[in-house]
C-alpha atoms as a PDB file:
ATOM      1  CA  UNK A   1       6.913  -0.844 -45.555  1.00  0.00           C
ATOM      2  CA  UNK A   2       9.838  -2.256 -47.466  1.00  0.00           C
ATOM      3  CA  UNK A   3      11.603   1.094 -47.793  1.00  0.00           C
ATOM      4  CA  UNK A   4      11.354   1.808 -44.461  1.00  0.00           C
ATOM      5  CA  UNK A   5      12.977  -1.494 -43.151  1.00  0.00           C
ATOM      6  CA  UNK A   6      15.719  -0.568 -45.867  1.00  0.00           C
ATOM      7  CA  UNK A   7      16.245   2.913 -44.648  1.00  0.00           C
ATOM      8  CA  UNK A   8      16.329   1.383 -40.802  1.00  0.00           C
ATOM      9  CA  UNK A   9      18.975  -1.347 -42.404  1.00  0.00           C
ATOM     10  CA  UNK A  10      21.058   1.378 -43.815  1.00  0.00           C
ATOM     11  CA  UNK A  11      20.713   3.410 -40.901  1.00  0.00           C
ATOM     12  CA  UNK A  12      22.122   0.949 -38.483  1.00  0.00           C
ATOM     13  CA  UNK A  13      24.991  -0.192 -41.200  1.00  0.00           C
ATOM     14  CA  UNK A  14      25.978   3.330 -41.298  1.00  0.00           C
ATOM     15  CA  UNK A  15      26.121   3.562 -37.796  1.00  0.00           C
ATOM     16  CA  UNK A  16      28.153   0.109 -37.225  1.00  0.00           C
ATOM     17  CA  UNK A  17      30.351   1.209 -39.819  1.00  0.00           C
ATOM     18  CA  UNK A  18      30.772   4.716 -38.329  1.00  0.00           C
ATOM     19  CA  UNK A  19      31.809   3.050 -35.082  1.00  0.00           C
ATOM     20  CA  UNK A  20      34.274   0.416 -36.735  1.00  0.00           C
ATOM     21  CA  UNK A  21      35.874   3.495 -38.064  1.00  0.00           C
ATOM     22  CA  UNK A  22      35.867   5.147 -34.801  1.00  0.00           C
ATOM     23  CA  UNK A  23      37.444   2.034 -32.885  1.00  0.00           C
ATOM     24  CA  UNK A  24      39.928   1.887 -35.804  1.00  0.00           C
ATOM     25  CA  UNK A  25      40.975   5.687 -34.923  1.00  0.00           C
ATOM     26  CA  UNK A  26      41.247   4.870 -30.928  1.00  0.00           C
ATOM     27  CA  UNK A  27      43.692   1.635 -31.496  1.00  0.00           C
ATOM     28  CA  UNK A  28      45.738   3.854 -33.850  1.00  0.00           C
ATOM     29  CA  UNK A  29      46.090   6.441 -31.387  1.00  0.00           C
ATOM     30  CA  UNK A  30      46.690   3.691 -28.630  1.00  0.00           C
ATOM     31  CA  UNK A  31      49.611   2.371 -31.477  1.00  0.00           C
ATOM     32  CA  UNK A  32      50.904   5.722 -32.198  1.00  0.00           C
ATOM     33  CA  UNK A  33      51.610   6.273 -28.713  1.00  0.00           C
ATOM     34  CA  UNK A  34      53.131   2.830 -27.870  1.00  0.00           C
ATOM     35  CA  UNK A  35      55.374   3.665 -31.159  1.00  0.00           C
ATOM     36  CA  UNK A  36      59.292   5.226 -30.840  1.00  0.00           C
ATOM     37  CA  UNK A  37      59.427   8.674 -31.756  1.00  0.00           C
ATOM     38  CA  UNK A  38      62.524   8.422 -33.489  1.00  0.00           C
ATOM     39  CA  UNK A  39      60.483   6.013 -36.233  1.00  0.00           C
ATOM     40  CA  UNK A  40      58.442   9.227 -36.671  1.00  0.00           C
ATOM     41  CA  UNK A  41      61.734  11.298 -37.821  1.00  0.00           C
ATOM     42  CA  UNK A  42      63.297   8.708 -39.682  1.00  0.00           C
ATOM     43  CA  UNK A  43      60.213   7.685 -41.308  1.00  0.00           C
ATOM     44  CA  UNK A  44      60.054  11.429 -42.169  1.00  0.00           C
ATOM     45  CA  UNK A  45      56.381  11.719 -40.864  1.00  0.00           C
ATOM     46  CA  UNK A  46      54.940  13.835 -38.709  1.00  0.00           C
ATOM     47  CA  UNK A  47      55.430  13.753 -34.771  1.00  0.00           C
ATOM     48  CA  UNK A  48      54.201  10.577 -32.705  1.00  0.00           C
ATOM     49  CA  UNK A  49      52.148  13.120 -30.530  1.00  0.00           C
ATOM     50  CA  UNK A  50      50.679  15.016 -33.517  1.00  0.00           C
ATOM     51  CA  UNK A  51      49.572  11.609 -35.012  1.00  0.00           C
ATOM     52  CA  UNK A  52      48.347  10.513 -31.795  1.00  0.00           C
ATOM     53  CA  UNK A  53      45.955  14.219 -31.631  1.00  0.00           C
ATOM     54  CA  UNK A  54      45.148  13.908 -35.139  1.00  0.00           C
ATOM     55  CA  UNK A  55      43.646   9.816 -34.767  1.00  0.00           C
ATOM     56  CA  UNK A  56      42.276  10.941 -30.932  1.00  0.00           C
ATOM     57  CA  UNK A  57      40.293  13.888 -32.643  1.00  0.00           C
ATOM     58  CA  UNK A  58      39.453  11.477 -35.562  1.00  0.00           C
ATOM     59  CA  UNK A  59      37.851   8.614 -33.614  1.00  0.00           C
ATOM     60  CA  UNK A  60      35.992  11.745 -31.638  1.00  0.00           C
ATOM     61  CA  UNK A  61      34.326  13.325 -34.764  1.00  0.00           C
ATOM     62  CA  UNK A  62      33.680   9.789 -36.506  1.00  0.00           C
ATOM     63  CA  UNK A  63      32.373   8.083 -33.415  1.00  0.00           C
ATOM     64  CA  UNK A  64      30.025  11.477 -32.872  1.00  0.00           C
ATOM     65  CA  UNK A  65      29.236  11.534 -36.237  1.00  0.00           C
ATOM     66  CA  UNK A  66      29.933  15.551 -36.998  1.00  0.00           C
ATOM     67  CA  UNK A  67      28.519  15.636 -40.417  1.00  0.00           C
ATOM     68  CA  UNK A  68      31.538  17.170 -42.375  1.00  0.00           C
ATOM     69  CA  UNK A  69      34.178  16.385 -39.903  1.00  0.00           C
ATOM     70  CA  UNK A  70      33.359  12.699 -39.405  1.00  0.00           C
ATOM     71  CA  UNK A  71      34.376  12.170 -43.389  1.00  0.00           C
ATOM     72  CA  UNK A  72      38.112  14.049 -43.003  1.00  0.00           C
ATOM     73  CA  UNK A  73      38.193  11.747 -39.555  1.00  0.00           C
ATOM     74  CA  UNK A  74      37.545   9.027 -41.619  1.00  0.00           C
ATOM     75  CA  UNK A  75      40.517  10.173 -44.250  1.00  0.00           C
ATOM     76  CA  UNK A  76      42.893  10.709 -41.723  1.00  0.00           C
ATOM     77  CA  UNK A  77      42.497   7.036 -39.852  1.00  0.00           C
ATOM     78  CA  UNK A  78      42.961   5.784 -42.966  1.00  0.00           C
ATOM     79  CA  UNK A  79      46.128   7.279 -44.208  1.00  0.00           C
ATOM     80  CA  UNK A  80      47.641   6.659 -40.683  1.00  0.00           C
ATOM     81  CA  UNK A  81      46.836   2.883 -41.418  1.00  0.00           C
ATOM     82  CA  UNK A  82      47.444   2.194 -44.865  1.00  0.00           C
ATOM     83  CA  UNK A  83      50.119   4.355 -45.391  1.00  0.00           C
ATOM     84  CA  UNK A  84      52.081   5.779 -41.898  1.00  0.00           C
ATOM     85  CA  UNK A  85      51.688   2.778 -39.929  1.00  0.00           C
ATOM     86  CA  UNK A  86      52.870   0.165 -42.721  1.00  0.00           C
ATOM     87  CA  UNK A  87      56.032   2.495 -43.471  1.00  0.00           C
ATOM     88  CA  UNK A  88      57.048   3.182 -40.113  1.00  0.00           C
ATOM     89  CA  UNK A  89      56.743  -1.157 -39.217  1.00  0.00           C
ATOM     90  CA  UNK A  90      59.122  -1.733 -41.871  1.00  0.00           C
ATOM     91  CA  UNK A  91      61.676   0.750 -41.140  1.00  0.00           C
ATOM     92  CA  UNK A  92      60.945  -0.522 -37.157  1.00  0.00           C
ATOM     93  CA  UNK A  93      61.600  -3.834 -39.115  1.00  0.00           C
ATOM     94  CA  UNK A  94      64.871  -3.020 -40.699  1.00  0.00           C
ATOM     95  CA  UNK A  95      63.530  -2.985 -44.159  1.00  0.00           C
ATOM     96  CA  UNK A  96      64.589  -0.027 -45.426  1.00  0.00           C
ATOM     97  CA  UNK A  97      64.012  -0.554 -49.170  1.00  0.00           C
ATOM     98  CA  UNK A  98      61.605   0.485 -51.811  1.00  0.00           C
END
């Protein structure tokens, strides 16, 4: 009885989780789009609109929950936000150091 309530517990955490993820993927894409493009090339990054596919196609498999294709989803909405969308705000910023 206990184990089952746990795997029902962990089932629906995974799930919330999966959809966080998912929503996280969608507002990047709806940022990526609202972004310059020039930021892109001087940020030396790849393309707004190929950023924009690659976060729309991310949400898609996380928020569908593809088994293998859900995890690189995952991978790729975060290295748009902890690493693409930080350096392109401070070169949008003017803060174009280190």
């Amino acid at each position: 009885m206990l184990s089952n309530t746990l795997l029902t517990t962990y089932g629906f955490f995974e799930t919330f989780l999966y959809l966080a993820v998912g929503l996280a993927g969608v507002v990047g894409a709806l940022m990526a789009g609202t972004t310059r493009d020039d930021a892109y090339e001087a940020g030396d990054r790849q393309s707004k609109w190929i950023w924009v596919a690659i976060l729309v196609a991310s949400a898609f498999a996380v928020i569908t929950g593809i088994p293998f294709l859900s995890w690189a989803g995952m991978v790729a909405i975060g290295i748009y936000w902890f690493d693409v969308r930080p350096h392109l705000r401070s070169l949008l910023s003017g803060n174009y150091g280190w």
